[in-house]
C-alpha atoms as a PDB file:
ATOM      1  CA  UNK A   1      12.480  16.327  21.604  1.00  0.00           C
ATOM      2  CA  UNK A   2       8.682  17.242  20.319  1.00  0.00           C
ATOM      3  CA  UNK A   3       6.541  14.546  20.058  1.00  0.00           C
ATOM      4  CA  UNK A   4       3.241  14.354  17.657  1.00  0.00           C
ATOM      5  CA  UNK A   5       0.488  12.084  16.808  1.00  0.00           C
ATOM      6  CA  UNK A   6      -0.197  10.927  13.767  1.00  0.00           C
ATOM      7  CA  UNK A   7      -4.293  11.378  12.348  1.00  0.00           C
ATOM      8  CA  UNK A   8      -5.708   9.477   9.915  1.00  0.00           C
ATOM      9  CA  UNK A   9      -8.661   9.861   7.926  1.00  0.00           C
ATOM     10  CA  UNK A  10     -11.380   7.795   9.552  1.00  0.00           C
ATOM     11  CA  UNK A  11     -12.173   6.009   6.277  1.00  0.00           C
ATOM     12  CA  UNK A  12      -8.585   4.544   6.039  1.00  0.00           C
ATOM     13  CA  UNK A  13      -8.387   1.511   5.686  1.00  0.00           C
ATOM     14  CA  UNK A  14      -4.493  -0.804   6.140  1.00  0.00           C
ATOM     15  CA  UNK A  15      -2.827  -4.041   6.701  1.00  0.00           C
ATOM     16  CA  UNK A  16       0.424  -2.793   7.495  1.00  0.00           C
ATOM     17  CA  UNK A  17       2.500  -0.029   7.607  1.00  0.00           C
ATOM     18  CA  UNK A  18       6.747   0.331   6.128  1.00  0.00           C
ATOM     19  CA  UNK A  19       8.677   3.366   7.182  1.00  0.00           C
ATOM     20  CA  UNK A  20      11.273   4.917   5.255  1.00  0.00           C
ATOM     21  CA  UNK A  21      13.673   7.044   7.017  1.00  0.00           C
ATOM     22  CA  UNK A  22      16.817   8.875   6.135  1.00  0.00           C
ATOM     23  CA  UNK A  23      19.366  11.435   7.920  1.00  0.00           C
ATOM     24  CA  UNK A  24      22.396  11.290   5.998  1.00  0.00           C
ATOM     25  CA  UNK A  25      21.920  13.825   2.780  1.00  0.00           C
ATOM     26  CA  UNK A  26      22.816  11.033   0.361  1.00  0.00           C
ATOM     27  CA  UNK A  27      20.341   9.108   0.928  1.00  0.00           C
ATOM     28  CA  UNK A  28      17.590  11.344   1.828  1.00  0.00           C
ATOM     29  CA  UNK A  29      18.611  12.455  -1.928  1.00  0.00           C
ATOM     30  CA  UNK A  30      17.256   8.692  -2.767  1.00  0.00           C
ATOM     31  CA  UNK A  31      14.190   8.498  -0.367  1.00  0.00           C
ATOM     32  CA  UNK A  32      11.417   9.021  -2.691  1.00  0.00           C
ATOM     33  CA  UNK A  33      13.314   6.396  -5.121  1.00  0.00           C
ATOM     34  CA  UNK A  34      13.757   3.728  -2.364  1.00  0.00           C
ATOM     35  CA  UNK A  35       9.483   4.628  -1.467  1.00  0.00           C
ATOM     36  CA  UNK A  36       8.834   3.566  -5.257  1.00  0.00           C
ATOM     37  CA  UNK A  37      11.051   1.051  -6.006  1.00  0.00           C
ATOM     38  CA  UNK A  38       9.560  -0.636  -2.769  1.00  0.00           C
ATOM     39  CA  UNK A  39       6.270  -0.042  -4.379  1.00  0.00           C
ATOM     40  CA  UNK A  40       7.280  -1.457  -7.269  1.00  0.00           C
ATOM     41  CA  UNK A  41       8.323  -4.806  -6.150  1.00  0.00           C
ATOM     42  CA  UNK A  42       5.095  -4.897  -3.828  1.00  0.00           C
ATOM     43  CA  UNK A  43       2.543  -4.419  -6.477  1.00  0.00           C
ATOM     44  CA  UNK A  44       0.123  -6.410  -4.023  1.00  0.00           C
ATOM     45  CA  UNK A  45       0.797  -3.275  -1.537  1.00  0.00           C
ATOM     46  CA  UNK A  46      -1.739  -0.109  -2.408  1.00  0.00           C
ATOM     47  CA  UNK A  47      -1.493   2.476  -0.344  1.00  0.00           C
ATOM     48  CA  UNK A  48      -4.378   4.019   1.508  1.00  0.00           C
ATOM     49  CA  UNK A  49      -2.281   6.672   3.787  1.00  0.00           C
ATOM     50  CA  UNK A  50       1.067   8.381   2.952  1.00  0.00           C
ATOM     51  CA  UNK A  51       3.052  10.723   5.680  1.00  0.00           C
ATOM     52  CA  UNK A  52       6.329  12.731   5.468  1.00  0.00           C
ATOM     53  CA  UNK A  53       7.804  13.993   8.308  1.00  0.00           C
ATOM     54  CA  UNK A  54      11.006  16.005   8.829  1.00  0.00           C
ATOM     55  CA  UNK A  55      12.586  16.130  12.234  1.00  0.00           C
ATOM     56  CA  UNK A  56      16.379  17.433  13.256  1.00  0.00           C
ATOM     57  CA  UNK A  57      18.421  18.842  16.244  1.00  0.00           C
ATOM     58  CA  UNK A  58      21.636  20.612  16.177  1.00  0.00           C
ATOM     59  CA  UNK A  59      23.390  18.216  14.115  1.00  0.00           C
ATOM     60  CA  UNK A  60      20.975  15.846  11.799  1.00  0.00           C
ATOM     61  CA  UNK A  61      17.849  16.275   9.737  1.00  0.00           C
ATOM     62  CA  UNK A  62      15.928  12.918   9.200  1.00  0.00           C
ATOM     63  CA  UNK A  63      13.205  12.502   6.994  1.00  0.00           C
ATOM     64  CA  UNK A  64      10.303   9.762   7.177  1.00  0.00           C
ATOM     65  CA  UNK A  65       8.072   8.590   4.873  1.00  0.00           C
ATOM     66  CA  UNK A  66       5.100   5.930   6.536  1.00  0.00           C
ATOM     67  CA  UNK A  67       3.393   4.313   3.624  1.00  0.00           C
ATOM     68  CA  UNK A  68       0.175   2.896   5.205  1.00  0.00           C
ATOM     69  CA  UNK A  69      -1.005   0.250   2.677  1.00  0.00           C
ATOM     70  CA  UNK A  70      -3.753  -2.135   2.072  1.00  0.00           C
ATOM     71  CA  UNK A  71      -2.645  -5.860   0.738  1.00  0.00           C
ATOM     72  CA  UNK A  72      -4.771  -6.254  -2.704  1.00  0.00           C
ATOM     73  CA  UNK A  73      -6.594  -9.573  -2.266  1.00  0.00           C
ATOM     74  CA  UNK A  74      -8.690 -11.556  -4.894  1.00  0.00           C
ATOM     75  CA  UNK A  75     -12.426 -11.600  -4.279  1.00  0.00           C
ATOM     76  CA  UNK A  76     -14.035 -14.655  -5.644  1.00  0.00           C
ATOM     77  CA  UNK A  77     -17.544 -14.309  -5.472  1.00  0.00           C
ATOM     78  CA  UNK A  78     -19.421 -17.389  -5.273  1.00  0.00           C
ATOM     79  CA  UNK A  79     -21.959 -18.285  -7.832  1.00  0.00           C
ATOM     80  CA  UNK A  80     -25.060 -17.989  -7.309  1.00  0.00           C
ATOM     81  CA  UNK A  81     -28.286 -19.516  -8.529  1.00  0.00           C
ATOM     82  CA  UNK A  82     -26.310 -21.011 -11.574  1.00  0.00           C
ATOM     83  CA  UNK A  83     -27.612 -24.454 -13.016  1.00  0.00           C
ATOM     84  CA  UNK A  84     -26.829 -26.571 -16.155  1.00  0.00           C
ATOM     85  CA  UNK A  85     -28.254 -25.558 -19.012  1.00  0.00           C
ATOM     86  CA  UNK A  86     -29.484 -28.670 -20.984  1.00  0.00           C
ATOM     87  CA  UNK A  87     -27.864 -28.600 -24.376  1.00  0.00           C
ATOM     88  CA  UNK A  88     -30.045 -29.321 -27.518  1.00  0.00           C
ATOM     89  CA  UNK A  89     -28.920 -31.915 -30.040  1.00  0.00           C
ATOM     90  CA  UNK A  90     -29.624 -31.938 -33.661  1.00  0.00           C
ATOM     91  CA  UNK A  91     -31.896 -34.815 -34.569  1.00  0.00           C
ATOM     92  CA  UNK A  92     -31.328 -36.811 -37.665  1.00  0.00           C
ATOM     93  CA  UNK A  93     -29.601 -39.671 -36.694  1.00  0.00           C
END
């Protein structure tokens, strides 16, 4: 069996990583679909990094997709330098 590395661009950026994988033909027929329905129901997910790889021997193909992905996280910024503004009042009372 071959074995590889796997390269990423040095600007890439993840939390975590979820493989798909697949060697029978019905379901690599449904990879992509199981990729974006995982997607879907992890909008908090982006991904930064996506790899395919096909491998077999003699008897089985198997296909991979690694989604690399980056948990979306709100950035509250803290304010700065704000102050009350005094609020002017009609007079006439």
């Amino acid at each position: 069996m071959k074995q590889g590395n796997v390269v990423l661009k040095q600007s890439a950026r993840f939390d975590g990583v979820k493989v798909f994988s697949a060697t029978m033909s019905q379901q690599r027929a449904v990879l992509g679909e199981d990729v974006t329905a995982w997607m879907t129901s992890h909008p908090m997910c982006k991904p930064t990094e996506v790899i395919v790889t096909q491998s077999s021997d003699a008897a089985y193909h198997c296909i991979t997709i690694t989604v690399f992905y980056a948990e979306a996280r709100e950035v509250k910024v803290p304010a700065r330098g704000t102050r009350k503004i005094p609020v002017q009042r009609e007079s006439g009372e």
